[in-house]
C-alpha atoms as a PDB file:
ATOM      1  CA  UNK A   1       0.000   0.000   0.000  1.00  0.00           C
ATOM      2  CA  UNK A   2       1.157   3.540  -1.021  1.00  0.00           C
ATOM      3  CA  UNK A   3       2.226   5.815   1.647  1.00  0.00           C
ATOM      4  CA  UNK A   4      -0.232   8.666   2.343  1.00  0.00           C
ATOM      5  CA  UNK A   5       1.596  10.399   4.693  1.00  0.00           C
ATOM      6  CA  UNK A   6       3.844  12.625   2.269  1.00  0.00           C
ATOM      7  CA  UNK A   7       4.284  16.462   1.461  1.00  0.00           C
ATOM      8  CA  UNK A   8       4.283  17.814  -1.610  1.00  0.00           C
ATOM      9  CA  UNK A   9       7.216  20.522  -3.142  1.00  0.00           C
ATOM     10  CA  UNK A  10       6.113  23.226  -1.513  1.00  0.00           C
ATOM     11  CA  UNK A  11       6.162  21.532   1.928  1.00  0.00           C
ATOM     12  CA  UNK A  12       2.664  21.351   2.012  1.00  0.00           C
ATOM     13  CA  UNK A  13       0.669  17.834   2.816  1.00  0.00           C
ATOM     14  CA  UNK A  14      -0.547  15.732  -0.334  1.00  0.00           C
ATOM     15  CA  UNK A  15      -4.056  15.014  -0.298  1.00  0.00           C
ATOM     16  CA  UNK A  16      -4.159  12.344  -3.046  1.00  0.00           C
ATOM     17  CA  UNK A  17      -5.482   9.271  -2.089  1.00  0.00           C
ATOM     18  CA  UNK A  18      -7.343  10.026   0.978  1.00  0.00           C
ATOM     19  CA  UNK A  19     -10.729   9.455   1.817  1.00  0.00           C
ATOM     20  CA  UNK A  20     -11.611  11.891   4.569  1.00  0.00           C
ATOM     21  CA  UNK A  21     -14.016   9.571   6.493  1.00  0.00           C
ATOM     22  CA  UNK A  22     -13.736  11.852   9.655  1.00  0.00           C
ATOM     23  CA  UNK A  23     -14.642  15.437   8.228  1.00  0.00           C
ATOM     24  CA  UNK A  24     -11.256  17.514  10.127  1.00  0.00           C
ATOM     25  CA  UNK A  25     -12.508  20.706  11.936  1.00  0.00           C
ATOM     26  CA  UNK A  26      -9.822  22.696   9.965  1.00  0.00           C
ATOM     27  CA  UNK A  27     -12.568  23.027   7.087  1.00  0.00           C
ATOM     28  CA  UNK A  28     -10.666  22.707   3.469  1.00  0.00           C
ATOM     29  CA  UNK A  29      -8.493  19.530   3.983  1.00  0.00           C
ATOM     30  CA  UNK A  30      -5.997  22.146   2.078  1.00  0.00           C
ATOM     31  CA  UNK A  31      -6.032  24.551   4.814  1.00  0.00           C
ATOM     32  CA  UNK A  32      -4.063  22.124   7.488  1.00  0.00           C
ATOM     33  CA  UNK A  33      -0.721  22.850   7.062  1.00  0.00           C
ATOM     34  CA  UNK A  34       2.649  21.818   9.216  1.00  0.00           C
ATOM     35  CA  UNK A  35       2.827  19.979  12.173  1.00  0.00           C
ATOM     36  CA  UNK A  36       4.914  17.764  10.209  1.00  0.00           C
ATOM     37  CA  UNK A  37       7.093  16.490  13.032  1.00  0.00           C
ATOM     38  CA  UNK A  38       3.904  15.577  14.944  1.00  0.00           C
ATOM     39  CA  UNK A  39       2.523  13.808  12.139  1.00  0.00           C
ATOM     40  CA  UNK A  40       5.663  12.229  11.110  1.00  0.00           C
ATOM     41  CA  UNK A  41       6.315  10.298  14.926  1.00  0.00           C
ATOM     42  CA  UNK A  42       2.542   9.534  15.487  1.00  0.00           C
ATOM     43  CA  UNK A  43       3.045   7.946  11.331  1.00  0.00           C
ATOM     44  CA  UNK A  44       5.997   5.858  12.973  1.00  0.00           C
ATOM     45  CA  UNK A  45       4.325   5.425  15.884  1.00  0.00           C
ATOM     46  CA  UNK A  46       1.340   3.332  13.826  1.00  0.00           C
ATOM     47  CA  UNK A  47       3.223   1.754  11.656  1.00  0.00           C
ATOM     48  CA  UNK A  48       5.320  -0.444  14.116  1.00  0.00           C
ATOM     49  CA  UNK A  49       1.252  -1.286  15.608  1.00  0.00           C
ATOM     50  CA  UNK A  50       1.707  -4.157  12.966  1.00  0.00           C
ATOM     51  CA  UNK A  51       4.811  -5.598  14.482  1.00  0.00           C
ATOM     52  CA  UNK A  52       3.386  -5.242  17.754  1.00  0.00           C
ATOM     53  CA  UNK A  53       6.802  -2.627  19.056  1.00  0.00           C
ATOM     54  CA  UNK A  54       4.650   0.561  20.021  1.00  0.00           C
ATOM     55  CA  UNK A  55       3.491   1.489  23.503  1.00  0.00           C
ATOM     56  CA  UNK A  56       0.626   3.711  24.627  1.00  0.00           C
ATOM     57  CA  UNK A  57       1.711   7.031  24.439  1.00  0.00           C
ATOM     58  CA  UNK A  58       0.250  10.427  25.743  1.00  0.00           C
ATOM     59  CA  UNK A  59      -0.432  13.843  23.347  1.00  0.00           C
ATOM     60  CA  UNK A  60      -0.081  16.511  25.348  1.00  0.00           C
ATOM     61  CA  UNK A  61      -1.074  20.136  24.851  1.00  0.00           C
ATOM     62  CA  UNK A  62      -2.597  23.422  25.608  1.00  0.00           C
ATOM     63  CA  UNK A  63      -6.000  24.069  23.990  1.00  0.00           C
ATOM     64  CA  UNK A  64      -6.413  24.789  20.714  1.00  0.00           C
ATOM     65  CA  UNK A  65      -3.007  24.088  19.120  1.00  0.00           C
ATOM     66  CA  UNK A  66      -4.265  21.527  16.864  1.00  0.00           C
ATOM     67  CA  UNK A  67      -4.068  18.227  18.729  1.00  0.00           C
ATOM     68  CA  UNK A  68      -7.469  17.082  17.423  1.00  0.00           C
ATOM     69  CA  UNK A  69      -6.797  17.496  14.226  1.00  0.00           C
ATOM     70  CA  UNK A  70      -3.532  15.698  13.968  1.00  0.00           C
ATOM     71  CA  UNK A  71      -5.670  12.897  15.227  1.00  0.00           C
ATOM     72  CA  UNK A  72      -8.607  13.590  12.818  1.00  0.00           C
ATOM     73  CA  UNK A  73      -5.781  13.325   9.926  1.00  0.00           C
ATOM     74  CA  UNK A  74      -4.033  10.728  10.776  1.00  0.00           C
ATOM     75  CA  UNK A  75      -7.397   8.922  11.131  1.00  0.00           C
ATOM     76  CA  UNK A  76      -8.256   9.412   7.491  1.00  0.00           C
ATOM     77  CA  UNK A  77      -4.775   8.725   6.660  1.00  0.00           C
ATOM     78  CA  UNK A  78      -5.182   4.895   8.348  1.00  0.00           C
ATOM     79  CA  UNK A  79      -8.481   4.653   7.009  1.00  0.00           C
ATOM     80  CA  UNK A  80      -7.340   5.124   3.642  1.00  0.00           C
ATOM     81  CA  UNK A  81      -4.335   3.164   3.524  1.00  0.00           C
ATOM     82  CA  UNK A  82      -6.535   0.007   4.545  1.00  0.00           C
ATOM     83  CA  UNK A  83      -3.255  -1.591   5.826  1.00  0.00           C
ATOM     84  CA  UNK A  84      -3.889  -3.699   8.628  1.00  0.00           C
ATOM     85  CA  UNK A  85      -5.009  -0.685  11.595  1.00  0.00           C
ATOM     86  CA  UNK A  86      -8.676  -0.013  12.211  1.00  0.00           C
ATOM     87  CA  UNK A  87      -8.334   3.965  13.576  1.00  0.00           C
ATOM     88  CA  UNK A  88     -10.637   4.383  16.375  1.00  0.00           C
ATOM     89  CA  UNK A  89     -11.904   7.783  17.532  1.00  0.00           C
ATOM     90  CA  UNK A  90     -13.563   8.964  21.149  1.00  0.00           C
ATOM     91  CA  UNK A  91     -14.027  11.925  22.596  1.00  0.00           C
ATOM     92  CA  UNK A  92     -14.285  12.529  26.531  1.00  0.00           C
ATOM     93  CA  UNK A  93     -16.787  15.636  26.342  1.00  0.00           C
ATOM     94  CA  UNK A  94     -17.544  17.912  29.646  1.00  0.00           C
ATOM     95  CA  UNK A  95     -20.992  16.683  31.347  1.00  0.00           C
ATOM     96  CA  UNK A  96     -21.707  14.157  33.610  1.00  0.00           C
ATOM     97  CA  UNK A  97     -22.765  10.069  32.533  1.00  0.00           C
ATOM     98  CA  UNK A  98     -22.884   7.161  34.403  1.00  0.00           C
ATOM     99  CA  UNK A  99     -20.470   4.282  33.716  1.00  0.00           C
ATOM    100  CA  UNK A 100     -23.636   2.112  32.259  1.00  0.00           C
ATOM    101  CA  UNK A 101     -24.486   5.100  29.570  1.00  0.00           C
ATOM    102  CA  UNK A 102     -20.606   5.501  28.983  1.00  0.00           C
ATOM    103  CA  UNK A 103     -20.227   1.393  28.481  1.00  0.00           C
ATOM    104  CA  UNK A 104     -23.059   2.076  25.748  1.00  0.00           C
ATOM    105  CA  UNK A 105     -21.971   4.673  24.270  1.00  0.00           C
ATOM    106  CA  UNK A 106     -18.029   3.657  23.763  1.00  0.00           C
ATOM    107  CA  UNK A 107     -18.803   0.739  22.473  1.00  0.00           C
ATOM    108  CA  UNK A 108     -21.281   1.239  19.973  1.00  0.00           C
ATOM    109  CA  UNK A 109     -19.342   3.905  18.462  1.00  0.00           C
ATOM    110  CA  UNK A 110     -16.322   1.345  18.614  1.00  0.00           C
ATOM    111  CA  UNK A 111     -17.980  -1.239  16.712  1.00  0.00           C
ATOM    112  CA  UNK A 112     -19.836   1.391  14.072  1.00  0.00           C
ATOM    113  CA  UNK A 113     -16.227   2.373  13.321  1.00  0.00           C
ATOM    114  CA  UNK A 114     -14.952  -1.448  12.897  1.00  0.00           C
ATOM    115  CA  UNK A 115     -18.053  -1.738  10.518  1.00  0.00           C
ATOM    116  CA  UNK A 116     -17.363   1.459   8.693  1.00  0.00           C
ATOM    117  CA  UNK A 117     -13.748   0.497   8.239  1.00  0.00           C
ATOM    118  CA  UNK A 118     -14.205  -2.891   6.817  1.00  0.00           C
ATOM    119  CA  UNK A 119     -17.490  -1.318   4.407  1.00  0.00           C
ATOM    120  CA  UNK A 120     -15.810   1.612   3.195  1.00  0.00           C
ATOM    121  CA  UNK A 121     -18.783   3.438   4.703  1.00  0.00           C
ATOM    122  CA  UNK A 122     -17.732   7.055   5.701  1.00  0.00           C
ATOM    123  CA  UNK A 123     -21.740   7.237   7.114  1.00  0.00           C
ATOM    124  CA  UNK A 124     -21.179   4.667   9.605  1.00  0.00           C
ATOM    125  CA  UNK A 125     -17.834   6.732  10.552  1.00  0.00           C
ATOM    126  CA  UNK A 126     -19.284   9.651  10.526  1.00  0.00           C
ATOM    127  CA  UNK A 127     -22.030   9.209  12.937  1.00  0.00           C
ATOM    128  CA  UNK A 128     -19.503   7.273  15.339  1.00  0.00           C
ATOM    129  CA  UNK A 129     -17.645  10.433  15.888  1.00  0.00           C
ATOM    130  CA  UNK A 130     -20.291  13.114  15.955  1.00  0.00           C
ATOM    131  CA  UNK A 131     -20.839  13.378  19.807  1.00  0.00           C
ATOM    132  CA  UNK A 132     -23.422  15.728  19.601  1.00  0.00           C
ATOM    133  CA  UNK A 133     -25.963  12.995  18.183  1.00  0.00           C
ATOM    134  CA  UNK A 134     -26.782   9.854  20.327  1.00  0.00           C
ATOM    135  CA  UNK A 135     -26.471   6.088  19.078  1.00  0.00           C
ATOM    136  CA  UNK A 136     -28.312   3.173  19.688  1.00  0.00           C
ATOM    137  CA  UNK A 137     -26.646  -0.200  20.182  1.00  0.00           C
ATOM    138  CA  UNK A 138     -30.064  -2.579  19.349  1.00  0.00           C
ATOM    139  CA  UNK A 139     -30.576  -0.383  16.150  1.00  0.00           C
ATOM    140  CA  UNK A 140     -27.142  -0.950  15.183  1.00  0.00           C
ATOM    141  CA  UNK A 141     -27.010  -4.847  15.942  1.00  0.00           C
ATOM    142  CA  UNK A 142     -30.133  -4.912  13.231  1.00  0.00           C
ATOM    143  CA  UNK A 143     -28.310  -3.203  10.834  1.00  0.00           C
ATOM    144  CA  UNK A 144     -25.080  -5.597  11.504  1.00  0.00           C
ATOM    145  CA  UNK A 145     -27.499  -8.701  11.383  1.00  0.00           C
ATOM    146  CA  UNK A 146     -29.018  -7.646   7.889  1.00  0.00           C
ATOM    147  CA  UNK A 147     -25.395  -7.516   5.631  1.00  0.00           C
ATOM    148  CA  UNK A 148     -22.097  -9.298   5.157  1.00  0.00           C
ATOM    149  CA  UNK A 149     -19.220  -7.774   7.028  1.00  0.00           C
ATOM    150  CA  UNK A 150     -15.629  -9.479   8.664  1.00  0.00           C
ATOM    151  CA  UNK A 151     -15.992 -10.673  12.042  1.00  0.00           C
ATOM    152  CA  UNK A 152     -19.768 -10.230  12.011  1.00  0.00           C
ATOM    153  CA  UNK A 153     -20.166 -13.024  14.309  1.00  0.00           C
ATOM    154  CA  UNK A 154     -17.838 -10.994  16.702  1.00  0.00           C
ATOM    155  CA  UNK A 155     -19.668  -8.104  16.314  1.00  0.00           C
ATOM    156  CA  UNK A 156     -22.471  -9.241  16.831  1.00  0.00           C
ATOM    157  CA  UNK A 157     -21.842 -11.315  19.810  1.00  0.00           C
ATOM    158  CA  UNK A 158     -20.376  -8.266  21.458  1.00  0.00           C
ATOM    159  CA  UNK A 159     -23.292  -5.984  20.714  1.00  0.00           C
ATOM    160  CA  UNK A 160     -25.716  -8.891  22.182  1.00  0.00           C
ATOM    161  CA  UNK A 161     -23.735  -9.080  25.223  1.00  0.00           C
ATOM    162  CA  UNK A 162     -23.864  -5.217  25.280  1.00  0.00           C
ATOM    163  CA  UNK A 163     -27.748  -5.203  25.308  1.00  0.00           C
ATOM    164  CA  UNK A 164     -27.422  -7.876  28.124  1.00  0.00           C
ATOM    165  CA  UNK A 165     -25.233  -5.966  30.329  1.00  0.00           C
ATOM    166  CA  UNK A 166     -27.268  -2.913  30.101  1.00  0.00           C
ATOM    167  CA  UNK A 167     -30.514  -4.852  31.315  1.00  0.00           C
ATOM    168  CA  UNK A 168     -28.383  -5.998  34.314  1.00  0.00           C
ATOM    169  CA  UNK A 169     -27.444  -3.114  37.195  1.00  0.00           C
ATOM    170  CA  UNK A 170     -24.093  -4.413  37.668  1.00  0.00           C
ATOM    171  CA  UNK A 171     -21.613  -2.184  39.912  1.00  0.00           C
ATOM    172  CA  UNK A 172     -20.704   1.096  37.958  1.00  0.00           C
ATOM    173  CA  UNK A 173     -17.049   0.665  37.325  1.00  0.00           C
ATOM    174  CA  UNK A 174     -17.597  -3.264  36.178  1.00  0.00           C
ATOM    175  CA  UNK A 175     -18.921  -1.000  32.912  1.00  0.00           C
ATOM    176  CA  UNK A 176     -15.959   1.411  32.855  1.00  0.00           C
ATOM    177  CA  UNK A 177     -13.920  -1.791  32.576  1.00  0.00           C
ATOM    178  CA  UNK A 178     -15.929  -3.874  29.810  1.00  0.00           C
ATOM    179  CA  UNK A 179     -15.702  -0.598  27.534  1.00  0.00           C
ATOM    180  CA  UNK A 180     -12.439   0.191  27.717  1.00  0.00           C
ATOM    181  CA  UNK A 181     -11.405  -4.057  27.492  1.00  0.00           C
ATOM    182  CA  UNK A 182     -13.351  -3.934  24.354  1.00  0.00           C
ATOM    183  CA  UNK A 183     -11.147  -2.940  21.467  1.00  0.00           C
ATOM    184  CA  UNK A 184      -8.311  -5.217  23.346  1.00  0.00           C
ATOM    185  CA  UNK A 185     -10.805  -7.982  23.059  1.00  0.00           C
ATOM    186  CA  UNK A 186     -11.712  -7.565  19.819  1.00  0.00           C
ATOM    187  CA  UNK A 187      -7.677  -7.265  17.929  1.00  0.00           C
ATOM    188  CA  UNK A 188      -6.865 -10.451  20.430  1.00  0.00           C
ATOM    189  CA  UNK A 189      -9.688 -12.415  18.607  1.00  0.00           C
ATOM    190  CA  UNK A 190      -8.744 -15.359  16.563  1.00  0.00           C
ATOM    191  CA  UNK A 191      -9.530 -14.541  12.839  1.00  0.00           C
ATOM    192  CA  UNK A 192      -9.158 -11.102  13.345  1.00  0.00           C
ATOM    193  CA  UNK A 193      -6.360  -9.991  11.501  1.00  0.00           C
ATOM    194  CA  UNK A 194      -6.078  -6.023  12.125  1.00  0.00           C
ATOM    195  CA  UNK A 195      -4.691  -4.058  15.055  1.00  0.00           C
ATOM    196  CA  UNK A 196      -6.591  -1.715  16.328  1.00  0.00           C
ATOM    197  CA  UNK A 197      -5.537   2.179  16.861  1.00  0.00           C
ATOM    198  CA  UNK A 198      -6.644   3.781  19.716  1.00  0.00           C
ATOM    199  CA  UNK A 199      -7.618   7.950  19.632  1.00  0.00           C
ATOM    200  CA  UNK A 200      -8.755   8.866  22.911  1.00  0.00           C
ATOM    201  CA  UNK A 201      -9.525  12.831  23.272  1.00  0.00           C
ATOM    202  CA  UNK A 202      -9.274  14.608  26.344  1.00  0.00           C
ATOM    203  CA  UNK A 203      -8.366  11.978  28.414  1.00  0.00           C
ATOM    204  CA  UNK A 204      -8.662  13.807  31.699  1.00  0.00           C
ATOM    205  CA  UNK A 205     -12.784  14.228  31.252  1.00  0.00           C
ATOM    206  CA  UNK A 206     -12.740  10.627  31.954  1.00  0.00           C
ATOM    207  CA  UNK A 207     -11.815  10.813  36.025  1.00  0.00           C
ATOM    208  CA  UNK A 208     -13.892  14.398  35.595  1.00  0.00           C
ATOM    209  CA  UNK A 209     -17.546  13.281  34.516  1.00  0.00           C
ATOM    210  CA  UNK A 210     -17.841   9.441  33.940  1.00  0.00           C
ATOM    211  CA  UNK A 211     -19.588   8.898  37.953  1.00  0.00           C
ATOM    212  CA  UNK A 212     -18.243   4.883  38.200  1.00  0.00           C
ATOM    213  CA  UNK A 213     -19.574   4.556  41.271  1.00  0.00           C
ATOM    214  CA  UNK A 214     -17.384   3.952  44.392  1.00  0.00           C
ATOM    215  CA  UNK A 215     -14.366   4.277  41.934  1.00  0.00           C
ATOM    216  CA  UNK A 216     -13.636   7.843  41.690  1.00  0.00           C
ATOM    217  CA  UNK A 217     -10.405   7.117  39.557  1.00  0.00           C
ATOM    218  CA  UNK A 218     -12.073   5.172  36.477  1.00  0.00           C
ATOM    219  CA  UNK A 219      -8.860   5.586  34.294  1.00  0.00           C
ATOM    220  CA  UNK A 220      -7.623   2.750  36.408  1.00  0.00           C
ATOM    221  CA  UNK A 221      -9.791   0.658  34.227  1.00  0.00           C
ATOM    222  CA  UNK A 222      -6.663   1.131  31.540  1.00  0.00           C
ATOM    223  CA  UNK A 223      -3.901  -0.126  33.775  1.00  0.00           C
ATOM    224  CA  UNK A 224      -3.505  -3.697  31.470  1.00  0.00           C
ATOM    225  CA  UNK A 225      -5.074  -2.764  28.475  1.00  0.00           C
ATOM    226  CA  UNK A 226      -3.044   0.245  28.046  1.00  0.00           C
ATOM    227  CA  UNK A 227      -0.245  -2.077  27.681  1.00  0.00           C
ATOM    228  CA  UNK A 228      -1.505  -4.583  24.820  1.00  0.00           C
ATOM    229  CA  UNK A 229       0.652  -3.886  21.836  1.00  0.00           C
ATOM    230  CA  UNK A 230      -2.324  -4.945  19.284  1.00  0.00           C
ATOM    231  CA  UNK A 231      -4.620  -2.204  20.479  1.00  0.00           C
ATOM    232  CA  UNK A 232      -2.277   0.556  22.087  1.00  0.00           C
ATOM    233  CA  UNK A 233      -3.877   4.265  22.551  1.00  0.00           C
ATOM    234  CA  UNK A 234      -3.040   7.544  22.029  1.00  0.00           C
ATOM    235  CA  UNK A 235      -4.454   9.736  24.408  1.00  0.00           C
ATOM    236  CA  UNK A 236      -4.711  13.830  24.215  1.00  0.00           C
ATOM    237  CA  UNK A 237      -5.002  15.694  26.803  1.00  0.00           C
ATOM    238  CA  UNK A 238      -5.429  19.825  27.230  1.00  0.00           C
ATOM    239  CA  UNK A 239      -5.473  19.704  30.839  1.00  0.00           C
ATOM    240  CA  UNK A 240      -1.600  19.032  30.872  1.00  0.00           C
ATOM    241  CA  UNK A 241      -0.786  18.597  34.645  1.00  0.00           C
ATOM    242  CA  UNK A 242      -3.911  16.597  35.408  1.00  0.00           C
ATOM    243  CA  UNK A 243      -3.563  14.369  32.444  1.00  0.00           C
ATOM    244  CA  UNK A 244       0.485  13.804  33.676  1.00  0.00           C
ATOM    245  CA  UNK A 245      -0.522  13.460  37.115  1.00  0.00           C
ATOM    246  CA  UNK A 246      -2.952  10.839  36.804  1.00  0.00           C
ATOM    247  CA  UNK A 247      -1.206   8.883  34.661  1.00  0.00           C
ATOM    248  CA  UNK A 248       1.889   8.784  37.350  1.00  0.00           C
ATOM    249  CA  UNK A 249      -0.303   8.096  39.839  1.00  0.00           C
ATOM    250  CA  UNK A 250      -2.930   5.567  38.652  1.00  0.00           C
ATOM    251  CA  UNK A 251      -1.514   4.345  34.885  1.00  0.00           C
ATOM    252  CA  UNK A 252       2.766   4.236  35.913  1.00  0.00           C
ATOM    253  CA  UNK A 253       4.696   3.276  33.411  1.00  0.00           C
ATOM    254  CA  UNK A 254       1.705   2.785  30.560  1.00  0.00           C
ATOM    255  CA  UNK A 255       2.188   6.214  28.649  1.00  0.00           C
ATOM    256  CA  UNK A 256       4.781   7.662  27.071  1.00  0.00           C
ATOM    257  CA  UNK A 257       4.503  11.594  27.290  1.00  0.00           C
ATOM    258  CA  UNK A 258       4.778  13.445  24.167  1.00  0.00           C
ATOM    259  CA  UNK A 259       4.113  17.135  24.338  1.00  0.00           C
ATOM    260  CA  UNK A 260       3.044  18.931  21.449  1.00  0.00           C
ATOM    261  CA  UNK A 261       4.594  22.593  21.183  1.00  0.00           C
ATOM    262  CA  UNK A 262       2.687  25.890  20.706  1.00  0.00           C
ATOM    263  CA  UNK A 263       3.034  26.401  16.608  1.00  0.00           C
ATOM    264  CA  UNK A 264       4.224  29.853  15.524  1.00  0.00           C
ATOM    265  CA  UNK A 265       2.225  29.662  12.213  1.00  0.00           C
ATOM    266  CA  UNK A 266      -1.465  28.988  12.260  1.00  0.00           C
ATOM    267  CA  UNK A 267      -2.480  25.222  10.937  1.00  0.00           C
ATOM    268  CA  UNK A 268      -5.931  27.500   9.877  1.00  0.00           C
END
């Protein structure tokens, strides 16, 4: 597979070739510009996913420098290359949810974006990653059951156990911990040949608004998955301190901190 990742003579990013499944916030694909050292490592970074050599690692950065976007480009990048990495986007938004409504939402939106990779469907991808609109995980398994897909009988086992765990009241954290087990589960799989790359935005709203019951620290939930080489994540974070903080105290030694510099020209 051709390398997508490239700039053209005028040190500006090629566009050729990619399928921009995630629509980037920056508006014209043509207007992101830079951040080529950024792009470059996380490139690297994704690419040694297939031989199973890259740890979790840890974006870090003030507000508004761009962050999201490298993440929104890269994950049209991977989507396009169709080389063995299913990209995987969530966003931790302000606003308080239980761990059940979390559990739901995560992995819905995790398997709609398996789906949409394998289909070439940019819908499916689309409505995974807008956060403003909710999803529903037994309208979803209908749609799963009705076409052909790889790994359907995955799928489709994990949305049915979904539907059965939310009918249960099971401890709040027991939730926080089936989510975020679920891409792990789902790249360890026999038959399933693609690694899965984790994008987790604004990692810190996790411990902030997802109430998991008598755990008030549900990022713990990541302290072995974090460290499966098949499904490793790359978490942003704007709150800098917290994010570094928590991840010394409750996640040691999972992350790798990378910390993404003010730019001096606008990526606008």
């Amino acid at each position: 597979m051709q390398k997508l990742l490239k700039l053209d003579k005028n040190n500006r990013w090629e566009l050729e070739g990619i399928t921009f499944a995630i629509e980037e916030r920056v508006g014209e694909p043509e207007n992101f510009i830079g951040r080529i050292k950024e792009l470059d490592f996380l490139y690297n970074w994704t690419d040694n996913i297939r031989k199973k050599l890259s740890r979790s690692i840890a974006f870090l950065g003030r507000r508004k420098i761009g962050k999201s976007l490298v993440l929104e480009r890269l994950y049209n990048i991977l989507y396009s290359e169709k080389n063995g990495l299913i990209p995987f986007y969530y966003e931790f938004t302000e606003g308080t949810r239980s761990a059940k409504e979390f559990y739901h939402d995560f992995l819905t939106r995790f398997y709609m974006q398996v789906a949409g990779y394998y289909l070439r469907d940019t819908r499916l991808i689309r409505n995974a990653v807008d956060f403003n609109a909710d999803v529903d995980v037994i309208a979803f398994k209908k749609e799963i059951e009705s076409i052909s897909v790889p790994n359907k009988e995955k799928i489709v086992h994990d949305l049915n156990r979904c539907i059965n765990m939310l009918e249960k009241e099971k401890p709040l954290y027991e939730y926080v911990i089936a989510a975020t087990a679920k891409p792990r589960s789902f790249a360890t799989t026999p038959g399933v040949k693609e690694k899965v790359v984790q994008m987790i935005d604004e990692f810190q709203y996790l411990n902030m608004y997802i109430d998991a019951g008598v755990e008030d620290k549900p990022c713990k939930a990541y302290m072995s998955t974090a460290e499966v080489r098949v499904a490793p994540l790359l978490i942003t974070g704007s709150l800098m301190g917290v994010v570094s903080e928590e991840l010394m105290r409750w996640l040691p030694h999972r992350f790798s901190e990378f910390i993404v510099p003010k730019k001096i020209e606008s990526c606008f």
